[in-house]
Protein backbone atom coordinates (compact mmCIF):
# COMPACT_ATOMS: atom_id res chain seq x y z
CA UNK A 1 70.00 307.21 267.26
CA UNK A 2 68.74 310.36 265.96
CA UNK A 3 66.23 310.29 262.97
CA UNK A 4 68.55 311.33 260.33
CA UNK A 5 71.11 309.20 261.12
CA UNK A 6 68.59 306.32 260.95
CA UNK A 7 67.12 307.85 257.54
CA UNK A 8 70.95 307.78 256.14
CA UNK A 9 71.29 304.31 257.07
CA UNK A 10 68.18 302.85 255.51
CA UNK A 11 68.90 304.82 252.46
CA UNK A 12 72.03 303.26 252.24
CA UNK A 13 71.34 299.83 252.81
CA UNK A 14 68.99 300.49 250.09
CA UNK A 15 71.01 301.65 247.45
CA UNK A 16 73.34 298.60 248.73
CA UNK A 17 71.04 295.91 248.05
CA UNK A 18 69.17 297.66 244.81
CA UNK A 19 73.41 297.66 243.18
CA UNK A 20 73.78 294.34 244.34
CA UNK A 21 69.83 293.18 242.86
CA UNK A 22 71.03 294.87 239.30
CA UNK A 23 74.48 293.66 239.18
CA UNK A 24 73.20 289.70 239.90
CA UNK A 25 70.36 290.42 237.28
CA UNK A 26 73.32 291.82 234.83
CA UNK A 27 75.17 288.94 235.15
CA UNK A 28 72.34 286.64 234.58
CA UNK A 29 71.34 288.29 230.87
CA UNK A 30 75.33 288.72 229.98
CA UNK A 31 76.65 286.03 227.62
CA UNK A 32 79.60 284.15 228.71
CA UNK A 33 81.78 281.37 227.08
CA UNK A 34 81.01 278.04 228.80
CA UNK A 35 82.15 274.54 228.05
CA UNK A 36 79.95 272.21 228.10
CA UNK A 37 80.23 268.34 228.51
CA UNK A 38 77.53 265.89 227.67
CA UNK A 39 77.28 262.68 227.09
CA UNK A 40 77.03 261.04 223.81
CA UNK A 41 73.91 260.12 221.96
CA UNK A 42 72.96 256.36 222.26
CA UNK A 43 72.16 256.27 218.46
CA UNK A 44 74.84 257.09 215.22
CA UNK A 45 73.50 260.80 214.53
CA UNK A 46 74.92 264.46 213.60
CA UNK A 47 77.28 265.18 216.24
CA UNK A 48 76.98 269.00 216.10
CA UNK A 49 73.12 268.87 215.60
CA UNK A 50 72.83 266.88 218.81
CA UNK A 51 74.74 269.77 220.67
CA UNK A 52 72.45 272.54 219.63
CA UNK A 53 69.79 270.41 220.61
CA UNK A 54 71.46 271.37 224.44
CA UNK A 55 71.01 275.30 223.04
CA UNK A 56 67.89 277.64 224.33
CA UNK A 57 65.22 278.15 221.74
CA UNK A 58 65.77 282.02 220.58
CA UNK A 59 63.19 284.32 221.52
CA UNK A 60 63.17 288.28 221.39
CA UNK A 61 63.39 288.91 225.25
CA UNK A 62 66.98 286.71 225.44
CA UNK A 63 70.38 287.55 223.78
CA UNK A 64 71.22 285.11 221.51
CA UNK A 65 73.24 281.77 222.27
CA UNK A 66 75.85 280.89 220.30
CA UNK A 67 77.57 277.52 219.42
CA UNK A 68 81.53 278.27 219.23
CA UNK A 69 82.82 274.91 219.05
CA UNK A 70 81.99 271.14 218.71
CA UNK A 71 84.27 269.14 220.40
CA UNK A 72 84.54 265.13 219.71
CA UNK A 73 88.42 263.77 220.09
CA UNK A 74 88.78 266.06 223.14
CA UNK A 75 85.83 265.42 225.22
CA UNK A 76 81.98 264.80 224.02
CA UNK A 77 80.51 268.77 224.24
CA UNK A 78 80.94 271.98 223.46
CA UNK A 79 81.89 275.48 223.86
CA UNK A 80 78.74 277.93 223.61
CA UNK A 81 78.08 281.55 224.95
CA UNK A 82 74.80 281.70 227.07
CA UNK A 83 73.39 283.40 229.80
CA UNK A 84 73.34 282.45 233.60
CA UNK A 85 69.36 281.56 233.17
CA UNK A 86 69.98 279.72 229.95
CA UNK A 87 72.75 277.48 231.16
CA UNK A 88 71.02 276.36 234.32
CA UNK A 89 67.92 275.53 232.08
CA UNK A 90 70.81 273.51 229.89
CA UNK A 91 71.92 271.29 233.17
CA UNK A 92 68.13 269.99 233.45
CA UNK A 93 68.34 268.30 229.83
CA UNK A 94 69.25 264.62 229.11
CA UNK A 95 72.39 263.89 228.79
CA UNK A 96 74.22 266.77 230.60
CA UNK A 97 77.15 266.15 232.69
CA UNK A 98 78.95 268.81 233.70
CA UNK A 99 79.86 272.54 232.66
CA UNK A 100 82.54 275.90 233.45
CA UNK A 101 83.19 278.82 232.36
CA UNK A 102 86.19 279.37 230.20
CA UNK A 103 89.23 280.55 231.14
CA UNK A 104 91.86 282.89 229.85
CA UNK A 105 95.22 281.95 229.43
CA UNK A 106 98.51 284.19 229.15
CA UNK A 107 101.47 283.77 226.30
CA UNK A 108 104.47 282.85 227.97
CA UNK A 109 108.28 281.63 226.85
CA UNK A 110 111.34 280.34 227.95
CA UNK A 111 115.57 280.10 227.27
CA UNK A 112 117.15 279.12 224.45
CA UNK A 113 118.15 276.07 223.45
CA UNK A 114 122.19 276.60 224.81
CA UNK A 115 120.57 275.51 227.90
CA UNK A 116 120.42 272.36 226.92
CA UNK A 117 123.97 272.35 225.30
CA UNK A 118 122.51 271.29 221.88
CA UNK A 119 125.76 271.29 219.26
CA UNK A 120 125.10 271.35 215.61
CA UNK A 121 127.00 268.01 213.94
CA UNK A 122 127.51 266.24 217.36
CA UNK A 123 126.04 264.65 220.74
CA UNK A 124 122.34 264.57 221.46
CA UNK A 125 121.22 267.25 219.06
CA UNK A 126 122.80 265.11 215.97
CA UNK A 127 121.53 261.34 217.13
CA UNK A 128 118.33 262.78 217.28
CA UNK A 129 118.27 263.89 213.50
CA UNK A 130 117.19 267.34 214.46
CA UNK A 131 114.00 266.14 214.47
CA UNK A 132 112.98 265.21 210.86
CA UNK A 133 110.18 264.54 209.98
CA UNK A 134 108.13 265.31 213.23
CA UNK A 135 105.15 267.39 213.07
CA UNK A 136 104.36 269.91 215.96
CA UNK A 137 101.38 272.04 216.02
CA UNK A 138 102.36 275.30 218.36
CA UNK A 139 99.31 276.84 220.42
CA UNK A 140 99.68 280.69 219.62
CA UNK A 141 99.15 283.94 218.54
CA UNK A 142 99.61 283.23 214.59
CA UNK A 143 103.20 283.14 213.02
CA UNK A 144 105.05 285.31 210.45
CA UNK A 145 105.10 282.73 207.43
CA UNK A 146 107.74 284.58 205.36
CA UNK A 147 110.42 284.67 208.62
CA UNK A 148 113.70 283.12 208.05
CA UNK A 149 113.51 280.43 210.17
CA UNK A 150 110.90 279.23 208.20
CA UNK A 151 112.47 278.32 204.77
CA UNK A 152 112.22 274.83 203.81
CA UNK A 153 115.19 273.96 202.62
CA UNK A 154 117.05 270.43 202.81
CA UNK A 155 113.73 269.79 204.74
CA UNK A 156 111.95 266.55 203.87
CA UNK A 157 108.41 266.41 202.10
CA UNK A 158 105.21 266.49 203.94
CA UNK A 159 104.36 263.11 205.96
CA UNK A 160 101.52 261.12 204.15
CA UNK A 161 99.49 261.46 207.55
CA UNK A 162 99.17 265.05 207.54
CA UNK A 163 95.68 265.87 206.91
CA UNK A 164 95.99 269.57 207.98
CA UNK A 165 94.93 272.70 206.27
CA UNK A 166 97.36 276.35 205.15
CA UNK A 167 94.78 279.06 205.32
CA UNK A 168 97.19 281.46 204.05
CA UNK A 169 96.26 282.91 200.86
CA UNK A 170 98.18 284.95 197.64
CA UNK A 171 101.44 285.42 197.86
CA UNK A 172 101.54 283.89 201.44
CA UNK A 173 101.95 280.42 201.21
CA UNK A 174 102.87 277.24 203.33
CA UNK A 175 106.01 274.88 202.49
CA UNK A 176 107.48 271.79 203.28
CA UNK A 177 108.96 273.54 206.80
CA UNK A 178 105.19 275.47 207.74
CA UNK A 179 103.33 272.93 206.82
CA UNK A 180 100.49 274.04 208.57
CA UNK A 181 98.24 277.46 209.96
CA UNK A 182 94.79 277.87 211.17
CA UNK A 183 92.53 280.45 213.00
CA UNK A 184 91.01 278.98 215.29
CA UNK A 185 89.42 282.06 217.33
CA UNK A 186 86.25 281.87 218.40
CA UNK A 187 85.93 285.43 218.68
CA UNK A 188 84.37 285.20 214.71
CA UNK A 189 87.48 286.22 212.89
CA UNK A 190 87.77 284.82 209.54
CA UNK A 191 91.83 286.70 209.20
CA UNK A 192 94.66 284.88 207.99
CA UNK A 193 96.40 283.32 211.00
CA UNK A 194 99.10 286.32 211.02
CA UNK A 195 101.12 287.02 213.86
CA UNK A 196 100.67 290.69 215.12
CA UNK A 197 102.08 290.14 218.40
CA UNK A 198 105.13 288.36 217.91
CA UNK A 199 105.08 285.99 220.19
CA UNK A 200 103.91 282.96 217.53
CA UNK A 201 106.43 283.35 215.46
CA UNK A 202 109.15 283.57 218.68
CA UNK A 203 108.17 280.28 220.08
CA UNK A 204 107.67 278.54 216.85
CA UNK A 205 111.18 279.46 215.42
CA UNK A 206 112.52 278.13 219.20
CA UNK A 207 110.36 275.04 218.84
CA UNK A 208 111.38 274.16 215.37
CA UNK A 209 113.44 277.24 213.39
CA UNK A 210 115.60 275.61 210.26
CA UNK A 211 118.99 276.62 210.62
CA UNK A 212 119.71 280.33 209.39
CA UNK A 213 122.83 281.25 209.00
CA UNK A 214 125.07 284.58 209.46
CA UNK A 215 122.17 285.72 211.77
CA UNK A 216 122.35 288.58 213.82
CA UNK A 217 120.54 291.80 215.46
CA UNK A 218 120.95 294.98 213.41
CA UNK A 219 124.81 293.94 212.66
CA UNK A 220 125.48 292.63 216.03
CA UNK A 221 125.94 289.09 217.08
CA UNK A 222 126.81 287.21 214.30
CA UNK A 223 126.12 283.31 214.23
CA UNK A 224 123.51 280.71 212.89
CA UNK A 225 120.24 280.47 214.19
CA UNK A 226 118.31 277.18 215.11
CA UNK A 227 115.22 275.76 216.41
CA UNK A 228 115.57 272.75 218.91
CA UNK A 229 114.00 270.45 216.17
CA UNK A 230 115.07 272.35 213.13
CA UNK A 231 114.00 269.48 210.24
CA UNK A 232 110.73 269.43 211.88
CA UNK A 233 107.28 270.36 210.37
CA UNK A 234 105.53 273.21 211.81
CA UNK A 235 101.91 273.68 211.87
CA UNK A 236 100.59 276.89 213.64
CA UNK A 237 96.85 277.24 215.77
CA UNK A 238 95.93 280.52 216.15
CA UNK A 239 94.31 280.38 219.14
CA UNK A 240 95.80 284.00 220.86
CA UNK A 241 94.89 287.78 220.43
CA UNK A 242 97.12 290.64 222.28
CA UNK A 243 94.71 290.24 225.33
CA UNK A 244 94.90 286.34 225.66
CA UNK A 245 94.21 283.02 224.89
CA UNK A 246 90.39 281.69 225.42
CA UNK A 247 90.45 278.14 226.80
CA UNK A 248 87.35 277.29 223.99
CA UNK A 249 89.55 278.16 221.40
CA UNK A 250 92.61 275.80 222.79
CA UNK A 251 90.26 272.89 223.79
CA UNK A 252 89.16 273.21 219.60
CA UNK A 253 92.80 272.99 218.27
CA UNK A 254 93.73 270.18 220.66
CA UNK A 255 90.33 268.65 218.76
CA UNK A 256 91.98 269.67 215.38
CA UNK A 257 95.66 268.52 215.83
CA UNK A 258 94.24 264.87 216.66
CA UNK A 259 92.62 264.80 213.27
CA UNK A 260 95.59 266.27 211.88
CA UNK A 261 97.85 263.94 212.40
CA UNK A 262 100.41 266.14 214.65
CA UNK A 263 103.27 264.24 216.55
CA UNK A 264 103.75 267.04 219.16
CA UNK A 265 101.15 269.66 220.24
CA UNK A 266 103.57 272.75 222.19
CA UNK A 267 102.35 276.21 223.82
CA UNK A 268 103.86 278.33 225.75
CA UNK A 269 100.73 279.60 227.91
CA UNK A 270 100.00 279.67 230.98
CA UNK A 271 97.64 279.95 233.78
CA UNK A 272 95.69 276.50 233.71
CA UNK A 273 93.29 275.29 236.41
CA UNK A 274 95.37 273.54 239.63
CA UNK A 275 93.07 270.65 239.61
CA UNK A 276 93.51 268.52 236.54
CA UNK A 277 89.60 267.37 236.37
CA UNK A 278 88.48 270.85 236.14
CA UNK A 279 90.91 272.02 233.49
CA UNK A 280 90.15 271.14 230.03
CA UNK A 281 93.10 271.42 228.40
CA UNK A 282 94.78 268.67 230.84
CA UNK A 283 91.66 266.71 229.69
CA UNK A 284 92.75 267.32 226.37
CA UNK A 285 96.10 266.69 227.13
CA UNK A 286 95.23 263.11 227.92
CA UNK A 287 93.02 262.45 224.88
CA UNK A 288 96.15 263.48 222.68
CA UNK A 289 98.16 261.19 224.63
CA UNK A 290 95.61 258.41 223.90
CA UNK A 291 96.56 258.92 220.55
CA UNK A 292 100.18 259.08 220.69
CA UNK A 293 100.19 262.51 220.77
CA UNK A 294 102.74 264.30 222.69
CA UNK A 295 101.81 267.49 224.73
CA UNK A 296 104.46 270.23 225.93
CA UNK A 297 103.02 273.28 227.83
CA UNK A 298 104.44 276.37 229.79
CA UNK A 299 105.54 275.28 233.34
C-alpha cells in the first residue's frame, strides 16, 4: 500500500474514533428524562424529600438535575432528568432498584360509536344509563372547555368522591359535565390545560360528549351528537404537546387520577413498551386496577 493511501486511512480512522469519543462524551453530560424506581424508606418520612436524597449534589462543572415527578400510588420513585454519569452514580445508592429512560408516546383515535350500534332510548346504550355518574379522566392533549359536547345539562352533580382540581381560570370554568382539567407536563408549563391540537377535545367528546342536538358540519349532516357515556363526568390530564406524549408525564396522572377518585382512566396513545415489566404505564395500569380503577388505552 502506497504511503498516502496508508496516511488517508489513519487519518480517517482517526477522525472516526475522535466523532465517536465526543458523541459518547455528549451523551454522557446531556440531560435525559429517566424514571426511577426505589424502594421505600423503612421509617414514616417525606416521601419527595427521600427521592431527592437519590439526586446528585449540584456543582458548577454538571448541568443541573431536576426532579419532575414523585410518584407513590403508581410505583415507589420518580421521574428526574440527569446525566449518563449522574444516573449510574444514582444505581450505587441504597435503596435503588431499577431505572429507564422515558418514552414518547403518539395521540391516536378510533370509530365512532355506530360501530357498536349504540341507539339513543333503547338496547345496550339505554340499560346502561349512558353512563351517569361515572368519572373518566382522558390522557391528552388538553380539551376545549366551552365545546358543545361539554354542556352540563340534565347531567347529575359531582360524586362526593371526587377530590380533583379545574385549573381553568376567568371566564373558563368547569361544570357538572367537565368536572375536571389539569396540566400535568413536565416540560415546566404552568398554561391552562387548553387544547391547541385538537385531538383532547376529539377523544373526550367520543369518550363521554352529552348529547347535542341538530349537529352538523358547516350545514351538512344534520343529526345529534353523542359520546359513548354521555351522562358521564369528564376530567381531562394534559399530559400531550403537538410533538407527543412523555411517558413521566402519563406515569404522574395515572398517580393523580388514583387520588382523584376517577372510575375510568382512557387515552388514546400509543406506542408502549412490548414487555409489560418494562413499561410503566402497564405498571400503572395495574396499580389503578388495584384500586378499582378501570384502564382503556389505544390498541
Amino acid at each position: 500500500m502506497a504511503t498516502s493511501s496508508r496516511l488517508i486511512l489513519f487519518s480517517t480512522l482517526v477522525s472516526l474514533i475522535s466523532f465517536y469519543l465526543s458523541s459518547t462524551l455528549g451523551d454522557q453530560n446531556t440531560l435525559q428524562t429517566y424514571i426511577i424506581h426505589v424502594s421505600l424508606p423503612t421509617s414514616e418520612v417525606n416521601l419527595e424529600s427521600y427521592y431527592r436524597s437519590f439526586l446528585p449534589v449540584e456543582d458548577d462543572l454538571t448541568p443541573s438535575s431536576q426532579l419532575i415527578h414523585s410518584y407513590h400510588y403508581v410505583i415507589s420513585g420518580f421521574a428526574a432528568r440527569l446525566t449518563h454519569d449522574e444516573l449510574q452514580e444514582m444505581e450505587k445508592t441504597a435503596g435503588f432498584i431499577t431505572t429507564k429512560p422515558q418514552k414518547m408516546l403518539a395521540l391516536h383515535t378510533t370509530h365512532t360509536s355506530n360501530f357498536l350500534g349504540l341507539q339513543q332510548n333503547g338496547g345496550v346504550w339505554q340499560e346502561s344509563n349512558y353512563g351517569r355518574s361515572v368519572i373518566i379522566r382522558l390522557l391528552d392533549s388538553g380539551i376545549t372547555s366551552d365545546h358543545p359536547s361539554f354542556h352540563d345539562n340534565n347531567m347529575p352533580p359531582l360524586p362526593a368522591k371526587w377530590k380533583g382540581k379545574c385549573e381553568f381560570t376567568g371566564s373558563v370554568t368547569c361544570n357538572n359535565k367537565l368536572i375536571g382539567a389539569r396540566n400535568l407536563l413536565g416540560s415546566g408549563s404552568s398554561d391552562p390545560p387548553f387544547d391547541y391540537t385538537g385531538h383532547g377535545t376529539h377523544t373526550s367528546s367520543m369518550a363521554a360528549g352529552n348529547f347535542v342536538d341538530r349537529a352538523n358540519i358547516f350545514g351538512n349532516a344534520n343529526g345529534s351528537l353523542a359520546g359513548i357515556a354521555p351522562f358521564a363526568h369528564i376530567a381531562m390530564y394534559k399530559v400531550c404537546t403537538e410533538g407527543g406524549c412523555e411517558e413521566a408525564d402519563m406515569v404522574a396522572a395515572i398517580e393523580v387520577a388514583i387520588h382523584d377518585g376517577v372510575d375510568v382512566i382512557s387515552g388514546s396513545i400509543g406506542g408502549f413498551h412490548r414487555s409489560f415489566h418494562g413499561d410503566y404505564i402497564t405498571v400503572g395500569s395495574f396499580a389503578t386496577m388495584r384500586n378499582g380503577i378501570i384502564v382503556v388505552t389505544f390498541a
